[in-house]
PDB file of N, CA and C in Angstrom:
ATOM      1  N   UNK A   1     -12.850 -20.396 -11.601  1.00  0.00           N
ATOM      2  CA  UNK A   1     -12.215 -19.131 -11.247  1.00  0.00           C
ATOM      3  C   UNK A   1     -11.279 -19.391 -10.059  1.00  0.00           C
ATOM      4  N   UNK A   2      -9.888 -18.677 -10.163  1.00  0.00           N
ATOM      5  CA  UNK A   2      -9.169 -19.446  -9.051  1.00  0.00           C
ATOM      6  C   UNK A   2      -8.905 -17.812  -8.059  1.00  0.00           C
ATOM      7  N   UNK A   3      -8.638 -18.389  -6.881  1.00  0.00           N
ATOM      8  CA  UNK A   3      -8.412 -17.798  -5.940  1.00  0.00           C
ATOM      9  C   UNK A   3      -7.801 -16.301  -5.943  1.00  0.00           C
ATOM     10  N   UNK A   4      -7.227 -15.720  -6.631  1.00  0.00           N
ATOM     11  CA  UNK A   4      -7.126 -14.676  -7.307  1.00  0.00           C
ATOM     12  C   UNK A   4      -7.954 -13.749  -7.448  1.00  0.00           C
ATOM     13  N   UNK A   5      -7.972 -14.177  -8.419  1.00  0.00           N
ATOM     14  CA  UNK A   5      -9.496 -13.676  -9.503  1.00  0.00           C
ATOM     15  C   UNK A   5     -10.962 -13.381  -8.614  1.00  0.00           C
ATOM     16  N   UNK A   6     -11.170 -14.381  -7.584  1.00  0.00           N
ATOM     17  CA  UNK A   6     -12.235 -14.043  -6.729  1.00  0.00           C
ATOM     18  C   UNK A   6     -11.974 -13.142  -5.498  1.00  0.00           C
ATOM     19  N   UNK A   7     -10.551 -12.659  -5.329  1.00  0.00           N
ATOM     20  CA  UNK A   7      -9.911 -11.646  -4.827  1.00  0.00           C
ATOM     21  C   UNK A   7     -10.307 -10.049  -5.554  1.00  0.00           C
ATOM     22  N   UNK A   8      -9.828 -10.402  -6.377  1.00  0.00           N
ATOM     23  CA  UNK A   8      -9.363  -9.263  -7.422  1.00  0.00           C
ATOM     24  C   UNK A   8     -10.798  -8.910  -7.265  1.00  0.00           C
ATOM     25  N   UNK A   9     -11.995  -9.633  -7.640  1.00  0.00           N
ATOM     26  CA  UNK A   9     -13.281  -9.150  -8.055  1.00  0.00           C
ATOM     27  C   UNK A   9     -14.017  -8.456  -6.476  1.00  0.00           C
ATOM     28  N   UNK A  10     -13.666  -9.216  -5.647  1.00  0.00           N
ATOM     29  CA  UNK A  10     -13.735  -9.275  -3.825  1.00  0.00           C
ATOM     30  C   UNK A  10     -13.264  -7.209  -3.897  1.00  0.00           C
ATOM     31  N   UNK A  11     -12.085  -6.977  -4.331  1.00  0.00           N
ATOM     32  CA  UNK A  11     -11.428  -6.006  -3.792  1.00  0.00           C
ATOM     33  C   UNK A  11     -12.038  -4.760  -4.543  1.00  0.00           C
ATOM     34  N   UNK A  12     -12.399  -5.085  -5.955  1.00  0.00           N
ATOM     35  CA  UNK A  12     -13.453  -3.967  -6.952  1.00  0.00           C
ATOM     36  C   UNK A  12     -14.680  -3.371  -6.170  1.00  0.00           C
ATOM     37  N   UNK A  13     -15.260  -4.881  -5.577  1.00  0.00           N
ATOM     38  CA  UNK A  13     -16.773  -4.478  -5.372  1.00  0.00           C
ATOM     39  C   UNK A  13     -16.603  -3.508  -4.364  1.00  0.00           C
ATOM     40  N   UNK A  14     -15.406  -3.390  -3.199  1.00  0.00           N
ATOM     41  CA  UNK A  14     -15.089  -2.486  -2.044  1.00  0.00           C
ATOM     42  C   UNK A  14     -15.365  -1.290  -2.369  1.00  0.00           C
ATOM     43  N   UNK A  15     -14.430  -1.433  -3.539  1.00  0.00           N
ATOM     44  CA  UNK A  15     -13.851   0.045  -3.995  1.00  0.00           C
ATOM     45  C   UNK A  15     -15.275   1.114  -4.810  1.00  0.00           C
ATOM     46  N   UNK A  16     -16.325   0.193  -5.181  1.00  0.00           N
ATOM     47  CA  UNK A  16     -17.293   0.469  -5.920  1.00  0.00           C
ATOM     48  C   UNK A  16     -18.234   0.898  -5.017  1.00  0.00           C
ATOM     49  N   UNK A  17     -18.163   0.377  -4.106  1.00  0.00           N
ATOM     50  CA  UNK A  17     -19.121   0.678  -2.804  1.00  0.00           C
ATOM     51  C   UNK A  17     -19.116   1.656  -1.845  1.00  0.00           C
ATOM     52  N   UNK A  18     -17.532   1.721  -1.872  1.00  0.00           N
ATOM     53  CA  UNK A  18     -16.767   2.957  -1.067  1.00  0.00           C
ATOM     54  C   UNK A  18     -17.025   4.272  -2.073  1.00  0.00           C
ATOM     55  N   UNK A  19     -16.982   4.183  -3.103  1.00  0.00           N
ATOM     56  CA  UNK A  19     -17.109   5.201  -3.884  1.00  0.00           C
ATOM     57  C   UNK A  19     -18.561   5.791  -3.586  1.00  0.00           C
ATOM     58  N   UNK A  20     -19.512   4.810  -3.990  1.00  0.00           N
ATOM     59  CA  UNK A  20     -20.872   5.264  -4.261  1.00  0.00           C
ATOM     60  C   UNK A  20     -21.084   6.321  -2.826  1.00  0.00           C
ATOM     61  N   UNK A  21     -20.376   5.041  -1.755  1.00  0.00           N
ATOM     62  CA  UNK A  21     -20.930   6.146  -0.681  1.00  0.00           C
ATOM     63  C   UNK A  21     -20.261   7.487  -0.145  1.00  0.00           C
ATOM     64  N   UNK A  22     -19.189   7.750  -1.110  1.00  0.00           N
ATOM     65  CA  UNK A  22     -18.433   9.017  -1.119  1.00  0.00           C
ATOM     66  C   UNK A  22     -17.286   9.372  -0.282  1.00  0.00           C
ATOM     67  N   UNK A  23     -17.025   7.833  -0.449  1.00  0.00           N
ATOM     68  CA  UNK A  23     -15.509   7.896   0.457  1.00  0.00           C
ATOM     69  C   UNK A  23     -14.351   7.626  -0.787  1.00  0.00           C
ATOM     70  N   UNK A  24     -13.096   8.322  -0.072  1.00  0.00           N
ATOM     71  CA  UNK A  24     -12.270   8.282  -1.519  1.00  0.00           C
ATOM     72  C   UNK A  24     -11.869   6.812  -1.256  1.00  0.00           C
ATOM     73  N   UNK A  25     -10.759   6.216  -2.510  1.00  0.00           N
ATOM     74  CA  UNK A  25     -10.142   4.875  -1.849  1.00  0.00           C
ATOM     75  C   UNK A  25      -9.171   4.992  -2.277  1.00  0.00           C
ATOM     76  N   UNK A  26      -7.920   4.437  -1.409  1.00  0.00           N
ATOM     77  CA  UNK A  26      -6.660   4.715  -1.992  1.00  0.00           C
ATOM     78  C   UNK A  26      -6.251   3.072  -2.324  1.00  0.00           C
ATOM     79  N   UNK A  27      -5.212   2.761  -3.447  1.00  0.00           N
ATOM     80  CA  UNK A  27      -4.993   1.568  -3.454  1.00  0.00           C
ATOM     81  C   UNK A  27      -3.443   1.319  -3.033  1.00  0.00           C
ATOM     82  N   UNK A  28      -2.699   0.906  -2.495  1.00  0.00           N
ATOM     83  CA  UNK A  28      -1.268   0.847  -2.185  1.00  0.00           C
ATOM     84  C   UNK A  28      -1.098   0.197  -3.403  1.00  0.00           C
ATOM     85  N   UNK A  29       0.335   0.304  -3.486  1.00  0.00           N
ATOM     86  CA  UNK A  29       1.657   0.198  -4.566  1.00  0.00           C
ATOM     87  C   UNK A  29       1.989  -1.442  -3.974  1.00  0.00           C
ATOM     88  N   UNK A  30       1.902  -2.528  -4.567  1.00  0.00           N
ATOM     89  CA  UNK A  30       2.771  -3.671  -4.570  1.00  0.00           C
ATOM     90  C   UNK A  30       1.558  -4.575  -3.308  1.00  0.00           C
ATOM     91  N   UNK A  31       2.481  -5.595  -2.996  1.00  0.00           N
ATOM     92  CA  UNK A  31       1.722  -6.214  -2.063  1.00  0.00           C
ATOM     93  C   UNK A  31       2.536  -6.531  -0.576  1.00  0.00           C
ATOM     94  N   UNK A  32       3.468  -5.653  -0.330  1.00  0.00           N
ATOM     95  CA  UNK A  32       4.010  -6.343   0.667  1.00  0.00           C
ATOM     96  C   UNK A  32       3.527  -5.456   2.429  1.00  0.00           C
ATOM     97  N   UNK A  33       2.124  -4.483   1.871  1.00  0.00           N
ATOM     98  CA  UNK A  33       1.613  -4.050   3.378  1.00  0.00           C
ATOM     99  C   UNK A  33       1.003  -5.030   3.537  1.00  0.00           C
ATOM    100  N   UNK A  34       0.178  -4.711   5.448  1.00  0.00           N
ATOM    101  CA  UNK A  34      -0.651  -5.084   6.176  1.00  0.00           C
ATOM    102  C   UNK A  34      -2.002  -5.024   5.315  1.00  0.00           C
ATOM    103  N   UNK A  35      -1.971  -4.471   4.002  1.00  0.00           N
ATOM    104  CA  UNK A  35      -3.497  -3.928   4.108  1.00  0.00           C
ATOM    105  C   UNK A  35      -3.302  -3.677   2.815  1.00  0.00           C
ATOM    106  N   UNK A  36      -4.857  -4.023   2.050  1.00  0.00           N
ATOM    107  CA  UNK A  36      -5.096  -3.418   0.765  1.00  0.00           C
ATOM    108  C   UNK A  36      -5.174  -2.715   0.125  1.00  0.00           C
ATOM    109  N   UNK A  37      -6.077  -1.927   1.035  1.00  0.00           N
ATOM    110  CA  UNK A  37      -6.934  -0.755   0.539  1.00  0.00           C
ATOM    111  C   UNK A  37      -7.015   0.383   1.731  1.00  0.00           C
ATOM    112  N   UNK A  38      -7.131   1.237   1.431  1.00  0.00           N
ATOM    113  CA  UNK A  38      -7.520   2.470   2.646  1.00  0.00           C
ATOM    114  C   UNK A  38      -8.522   3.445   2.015  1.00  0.00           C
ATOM    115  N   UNK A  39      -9.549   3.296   2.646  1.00  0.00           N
ATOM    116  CA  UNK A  39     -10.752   4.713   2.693  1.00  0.00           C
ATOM    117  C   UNK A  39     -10.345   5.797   3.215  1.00  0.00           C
ATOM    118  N   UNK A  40     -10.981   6.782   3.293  1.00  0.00           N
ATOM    119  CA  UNK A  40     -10.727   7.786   3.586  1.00  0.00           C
ATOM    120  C   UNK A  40     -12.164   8.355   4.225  1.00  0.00           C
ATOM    121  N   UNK A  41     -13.066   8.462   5.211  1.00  0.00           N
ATOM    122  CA  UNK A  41     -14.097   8.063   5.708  1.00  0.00           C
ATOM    123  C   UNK A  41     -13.957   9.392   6.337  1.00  0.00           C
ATOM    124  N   UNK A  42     -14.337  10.337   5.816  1.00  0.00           N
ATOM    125  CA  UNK A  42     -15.207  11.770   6.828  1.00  0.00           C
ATOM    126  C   UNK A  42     -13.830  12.295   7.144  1.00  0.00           C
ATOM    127  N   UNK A  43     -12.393  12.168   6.703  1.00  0.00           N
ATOM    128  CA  UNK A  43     -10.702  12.914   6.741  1.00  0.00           C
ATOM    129  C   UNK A  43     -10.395  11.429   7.692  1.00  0.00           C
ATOM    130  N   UNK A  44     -10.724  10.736   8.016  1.00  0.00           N
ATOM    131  CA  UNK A  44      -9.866   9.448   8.710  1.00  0.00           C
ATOM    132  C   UNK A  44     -10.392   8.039   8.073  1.00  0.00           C
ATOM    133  N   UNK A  45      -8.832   8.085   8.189  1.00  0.00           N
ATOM    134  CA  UNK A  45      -8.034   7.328   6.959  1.00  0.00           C
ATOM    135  C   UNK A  45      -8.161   5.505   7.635  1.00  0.00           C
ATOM    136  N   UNK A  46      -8.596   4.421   7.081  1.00  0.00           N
ATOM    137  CA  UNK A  46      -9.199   3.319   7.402  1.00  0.00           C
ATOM    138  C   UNK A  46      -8.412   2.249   6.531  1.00  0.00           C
ATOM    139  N   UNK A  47      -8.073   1.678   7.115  1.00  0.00           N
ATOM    140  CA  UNK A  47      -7.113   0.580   6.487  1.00  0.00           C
ATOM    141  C   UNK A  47      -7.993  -1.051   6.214  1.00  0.00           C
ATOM    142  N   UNK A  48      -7.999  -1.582   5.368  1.00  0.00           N
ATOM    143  CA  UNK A  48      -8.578  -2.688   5.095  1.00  0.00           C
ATOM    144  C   UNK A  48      -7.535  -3.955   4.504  1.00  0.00           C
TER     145      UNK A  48
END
């Protein structure tokens, strides 16, 4: 499995986790931010 792929799977489990615990997740458009992913944690907004 190449480096990617153990990304890609890395960035699901977040999003699966963030969910369960009832935070929304937003995913950005493309790759050229600081940051992957953003929660949304109790109205403040968390950048990852």
């Amino acid at each position: 499995m190449n480096t990617k792929a153990k990304g890609d799977i890395a960035e699901q489990a977040a999003i699966l986790q963030a969910l369960k615990s009832g935070w929304a997740a937003l995913k950005p458009i493309g790759d050229r931010l600081p940051y992957d992913l953003v929660f949304d944690v109790n109205e403040t907004l968390v950048r990852v």
